[in-house]
N, C-alpha and C. Protein backbone atom coordinates (compact mmCIF):
# COMPACT_ATOMS: atom_id res chain seq x y z
N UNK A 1 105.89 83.75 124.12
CA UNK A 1 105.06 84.61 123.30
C UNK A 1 105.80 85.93 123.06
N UNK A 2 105.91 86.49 121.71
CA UNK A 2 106.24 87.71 121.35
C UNK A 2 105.40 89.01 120.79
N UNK A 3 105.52 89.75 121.35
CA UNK A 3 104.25 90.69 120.91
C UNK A 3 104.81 92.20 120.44
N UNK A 4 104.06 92.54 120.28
CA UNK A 4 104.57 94.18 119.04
C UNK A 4 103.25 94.97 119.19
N UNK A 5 103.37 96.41 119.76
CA UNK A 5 102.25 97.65 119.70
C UNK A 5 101.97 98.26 118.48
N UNK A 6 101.08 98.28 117.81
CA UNK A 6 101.31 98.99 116.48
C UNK A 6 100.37 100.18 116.46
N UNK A 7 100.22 100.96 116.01
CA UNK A 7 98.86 102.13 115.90
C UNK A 7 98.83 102.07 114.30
N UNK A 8 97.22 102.29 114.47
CA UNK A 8 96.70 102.34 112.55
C UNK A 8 95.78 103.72 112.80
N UNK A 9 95.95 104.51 112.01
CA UNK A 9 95.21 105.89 112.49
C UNK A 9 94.36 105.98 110.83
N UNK A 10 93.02 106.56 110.93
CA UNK A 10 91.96 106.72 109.73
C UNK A 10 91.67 105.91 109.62
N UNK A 11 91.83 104.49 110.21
CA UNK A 11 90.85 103.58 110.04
C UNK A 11 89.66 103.03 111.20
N UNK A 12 88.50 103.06 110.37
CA UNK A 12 87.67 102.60 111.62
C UNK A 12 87.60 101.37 112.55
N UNK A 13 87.66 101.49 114.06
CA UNK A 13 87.67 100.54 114.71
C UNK A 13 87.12 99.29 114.67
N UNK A 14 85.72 99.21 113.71
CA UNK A 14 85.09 97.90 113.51
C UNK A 14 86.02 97.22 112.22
N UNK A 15 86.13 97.96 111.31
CA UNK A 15 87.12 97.83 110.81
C UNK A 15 88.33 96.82 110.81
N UNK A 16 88.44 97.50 111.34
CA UNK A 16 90.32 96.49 112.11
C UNK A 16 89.93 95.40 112.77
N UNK A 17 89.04 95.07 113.33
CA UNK A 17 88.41 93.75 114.17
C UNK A 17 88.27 93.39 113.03
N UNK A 18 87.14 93.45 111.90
CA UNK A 18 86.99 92.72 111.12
C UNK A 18 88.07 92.11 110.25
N UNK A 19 89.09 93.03 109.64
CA UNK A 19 90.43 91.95 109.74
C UNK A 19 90.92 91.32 110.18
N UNK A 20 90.69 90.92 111.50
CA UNK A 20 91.59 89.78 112.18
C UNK A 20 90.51 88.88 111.79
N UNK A 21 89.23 88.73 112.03
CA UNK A 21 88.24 87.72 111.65
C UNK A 21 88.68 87.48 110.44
N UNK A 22 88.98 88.12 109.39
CA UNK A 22 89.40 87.68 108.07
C UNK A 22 90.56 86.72 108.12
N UNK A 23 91.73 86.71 109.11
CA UNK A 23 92.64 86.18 109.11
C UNK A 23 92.26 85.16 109.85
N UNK A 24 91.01 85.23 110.50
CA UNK A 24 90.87 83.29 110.89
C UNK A 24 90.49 83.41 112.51
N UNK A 25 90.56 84.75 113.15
CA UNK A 25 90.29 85.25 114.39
C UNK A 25 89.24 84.89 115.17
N UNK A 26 89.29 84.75 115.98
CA UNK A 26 87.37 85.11 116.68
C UNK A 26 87.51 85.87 117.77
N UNK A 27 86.39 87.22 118.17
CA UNK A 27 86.48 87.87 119.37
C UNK A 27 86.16 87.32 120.47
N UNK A 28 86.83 87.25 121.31
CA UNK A 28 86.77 87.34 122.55
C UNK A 28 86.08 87.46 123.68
N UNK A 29 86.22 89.19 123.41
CA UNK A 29 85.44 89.92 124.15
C UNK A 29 84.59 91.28 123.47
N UNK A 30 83.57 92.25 124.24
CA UNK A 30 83.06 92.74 124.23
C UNK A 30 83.30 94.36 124.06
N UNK A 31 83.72 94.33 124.87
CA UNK A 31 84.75 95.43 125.59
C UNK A 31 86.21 95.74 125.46
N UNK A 32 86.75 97.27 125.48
CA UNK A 32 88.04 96.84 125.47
C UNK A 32 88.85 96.61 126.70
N UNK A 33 89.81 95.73 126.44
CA UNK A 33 90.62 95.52 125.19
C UNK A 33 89.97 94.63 124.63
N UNK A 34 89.45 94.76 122.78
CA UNK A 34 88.81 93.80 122.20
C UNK A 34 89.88 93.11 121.54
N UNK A 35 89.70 91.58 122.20
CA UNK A 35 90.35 90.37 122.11
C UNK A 35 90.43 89.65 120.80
N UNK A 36 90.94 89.07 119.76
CA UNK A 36 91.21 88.23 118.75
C UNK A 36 91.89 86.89 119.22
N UNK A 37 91.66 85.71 118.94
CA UNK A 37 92.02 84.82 119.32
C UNK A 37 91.93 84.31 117.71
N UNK A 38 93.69 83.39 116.92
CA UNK A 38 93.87 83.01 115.86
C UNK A 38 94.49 81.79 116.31
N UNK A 39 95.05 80.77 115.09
CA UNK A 39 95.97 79.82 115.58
C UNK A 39 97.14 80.31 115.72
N UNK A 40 97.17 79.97 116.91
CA UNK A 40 99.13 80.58 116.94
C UNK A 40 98.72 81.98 117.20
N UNK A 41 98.27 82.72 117.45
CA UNK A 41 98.21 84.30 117.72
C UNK A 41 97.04 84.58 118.38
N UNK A 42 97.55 86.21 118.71
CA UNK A 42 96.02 86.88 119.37
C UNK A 42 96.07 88.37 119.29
N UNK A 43 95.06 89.11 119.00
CA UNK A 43 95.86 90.52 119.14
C UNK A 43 94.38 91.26 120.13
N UNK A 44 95.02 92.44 120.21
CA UNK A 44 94.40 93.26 121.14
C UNK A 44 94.05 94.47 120.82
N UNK A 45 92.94 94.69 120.29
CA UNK A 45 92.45 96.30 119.92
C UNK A 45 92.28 97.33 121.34
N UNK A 46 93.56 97.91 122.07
CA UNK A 46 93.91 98.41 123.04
C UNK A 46 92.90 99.52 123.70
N UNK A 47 93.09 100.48 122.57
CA UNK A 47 92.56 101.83 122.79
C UNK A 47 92.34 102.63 121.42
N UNK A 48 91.04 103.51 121.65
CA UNK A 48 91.05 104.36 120.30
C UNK A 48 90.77 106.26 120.48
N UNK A 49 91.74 106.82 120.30
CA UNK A 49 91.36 108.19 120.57
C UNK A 49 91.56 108.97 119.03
N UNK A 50 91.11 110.14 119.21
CA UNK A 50 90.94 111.65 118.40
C UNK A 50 91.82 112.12 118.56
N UNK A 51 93.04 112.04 117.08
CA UNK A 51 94.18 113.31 117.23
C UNK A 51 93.81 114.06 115.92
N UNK A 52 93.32 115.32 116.66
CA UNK A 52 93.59 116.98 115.92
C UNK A 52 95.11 117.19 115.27
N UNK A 53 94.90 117.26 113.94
CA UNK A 53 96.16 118.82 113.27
C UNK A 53 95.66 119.59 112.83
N UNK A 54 94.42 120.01 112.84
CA UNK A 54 93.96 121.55 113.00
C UNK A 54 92.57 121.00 113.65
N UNK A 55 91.75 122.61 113.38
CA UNK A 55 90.76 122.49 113.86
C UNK A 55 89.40 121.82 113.13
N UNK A 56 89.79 121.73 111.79
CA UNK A 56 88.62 120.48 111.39
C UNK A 56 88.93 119.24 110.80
N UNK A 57 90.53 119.19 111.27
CA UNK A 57 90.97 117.88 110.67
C UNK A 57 91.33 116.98 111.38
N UNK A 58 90.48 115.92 112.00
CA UNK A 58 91.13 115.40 112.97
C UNK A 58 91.14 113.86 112.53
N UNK A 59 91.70 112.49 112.99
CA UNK A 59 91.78 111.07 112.94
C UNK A 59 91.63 110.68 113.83
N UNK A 60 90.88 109.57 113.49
CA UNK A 60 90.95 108.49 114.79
C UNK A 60 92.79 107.97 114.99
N UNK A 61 92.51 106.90 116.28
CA UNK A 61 94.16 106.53 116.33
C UNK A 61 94.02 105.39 117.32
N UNK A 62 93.88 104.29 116.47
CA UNK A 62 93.87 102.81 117.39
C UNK A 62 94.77 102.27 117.80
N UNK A 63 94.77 101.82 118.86
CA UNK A 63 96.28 101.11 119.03
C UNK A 63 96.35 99.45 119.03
N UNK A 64 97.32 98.93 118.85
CA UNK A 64 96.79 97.04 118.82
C UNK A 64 97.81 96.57 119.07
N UNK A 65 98.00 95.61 120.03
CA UNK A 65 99.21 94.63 120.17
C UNK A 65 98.99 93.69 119.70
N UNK A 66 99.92 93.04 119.21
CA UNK A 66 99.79 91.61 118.37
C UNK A 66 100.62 90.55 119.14
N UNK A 67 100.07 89.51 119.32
CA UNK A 67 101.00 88.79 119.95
C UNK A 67 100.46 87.06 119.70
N UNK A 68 101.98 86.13 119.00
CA UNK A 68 102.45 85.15 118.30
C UNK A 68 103.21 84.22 118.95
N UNK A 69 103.09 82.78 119.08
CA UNK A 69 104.07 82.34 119.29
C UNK A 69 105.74 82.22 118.80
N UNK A 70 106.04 83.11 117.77
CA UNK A 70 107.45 83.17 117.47
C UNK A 70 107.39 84.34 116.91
N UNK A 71 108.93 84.86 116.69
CA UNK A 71 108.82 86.47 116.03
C UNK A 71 108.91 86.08 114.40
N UNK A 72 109.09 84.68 114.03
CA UNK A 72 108.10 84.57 112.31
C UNK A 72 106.92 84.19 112.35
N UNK A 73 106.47 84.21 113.27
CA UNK A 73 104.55 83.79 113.47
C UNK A 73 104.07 85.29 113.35
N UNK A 74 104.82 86.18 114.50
CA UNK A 74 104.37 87.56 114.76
C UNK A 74 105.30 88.33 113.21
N UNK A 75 105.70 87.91 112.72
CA UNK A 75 106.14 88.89 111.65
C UNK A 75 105.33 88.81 110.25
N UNK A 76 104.74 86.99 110.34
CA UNK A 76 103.46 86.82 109.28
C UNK A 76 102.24 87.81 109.79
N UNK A 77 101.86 87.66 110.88
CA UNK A 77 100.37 88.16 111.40
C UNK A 77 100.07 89.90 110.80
N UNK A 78 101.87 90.33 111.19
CA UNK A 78 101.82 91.67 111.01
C UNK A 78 101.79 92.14 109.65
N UNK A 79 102.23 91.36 108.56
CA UNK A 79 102.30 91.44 107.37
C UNK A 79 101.05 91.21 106.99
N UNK A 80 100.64 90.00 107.23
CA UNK A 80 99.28 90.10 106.90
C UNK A 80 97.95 90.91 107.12
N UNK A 81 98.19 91.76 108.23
CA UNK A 81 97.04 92.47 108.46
C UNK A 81 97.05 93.58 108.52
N UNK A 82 98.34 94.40 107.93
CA UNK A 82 99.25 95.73 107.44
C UNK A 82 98.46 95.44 105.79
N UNK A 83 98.41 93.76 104.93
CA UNK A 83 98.08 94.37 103.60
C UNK A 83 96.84 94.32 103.73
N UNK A 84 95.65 94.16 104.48
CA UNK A 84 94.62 94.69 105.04
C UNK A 84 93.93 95.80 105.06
N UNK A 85 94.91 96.35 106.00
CA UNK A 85 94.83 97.79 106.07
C UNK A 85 95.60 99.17 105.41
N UNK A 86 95.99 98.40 103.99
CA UNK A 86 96.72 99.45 102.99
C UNK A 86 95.76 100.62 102.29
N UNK A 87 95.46 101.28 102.45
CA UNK A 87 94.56 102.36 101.89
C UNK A 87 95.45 103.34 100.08
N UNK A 88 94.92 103.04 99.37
CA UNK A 88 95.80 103.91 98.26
C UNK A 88 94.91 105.05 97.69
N UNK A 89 95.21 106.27 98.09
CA UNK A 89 94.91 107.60 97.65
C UNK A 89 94.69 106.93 96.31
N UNK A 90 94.08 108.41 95.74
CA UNK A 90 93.67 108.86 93.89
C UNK A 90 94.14 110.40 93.90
């Protein structure tokens, strides 16, 4: 198994679970670390904290490991759930 840490920051935590369900996922668990279980993959919604750059601007900041049986299993998963979570300004 090969796995990769990624952080996605401004996006909400239910959020990002619900993309892996999109990709075919089911949770796990309850609690964190909230679990994804796919074919061939699994990822891990780690941890989520509050980073400040000033004083009324702050983001969330999730962290997630992904982990695939090969590093082109884990390089689809990541692609796929990066165009997921593409956000495009106006």
């Amino acid at each position: 198994m090969i796995d990769r840490i990624l952080e996605f920051r401004g996006i909400d935590r239910g959020h990002l679970g619900t993309y892996f369900e999109e990709l075919g996922g089911r949770r796990a668990t309850a609690d964190f670390p909230f679990i994804y279980n796919g074919e061939g993959w699994s990822a891990e919604i780690l941890s989520e904290d509050e980073i400040s750059f000033t004083k009324a601007f702050t983001v969330n900041s999730v962290h997630i490991r992904f982990i695939a049986e090969s590093g082109e299993a884990l390089e689809k998963l990541i692609k796929n759930y990066r165009y997921k979570t593409t956000r495009i300004g106006g």
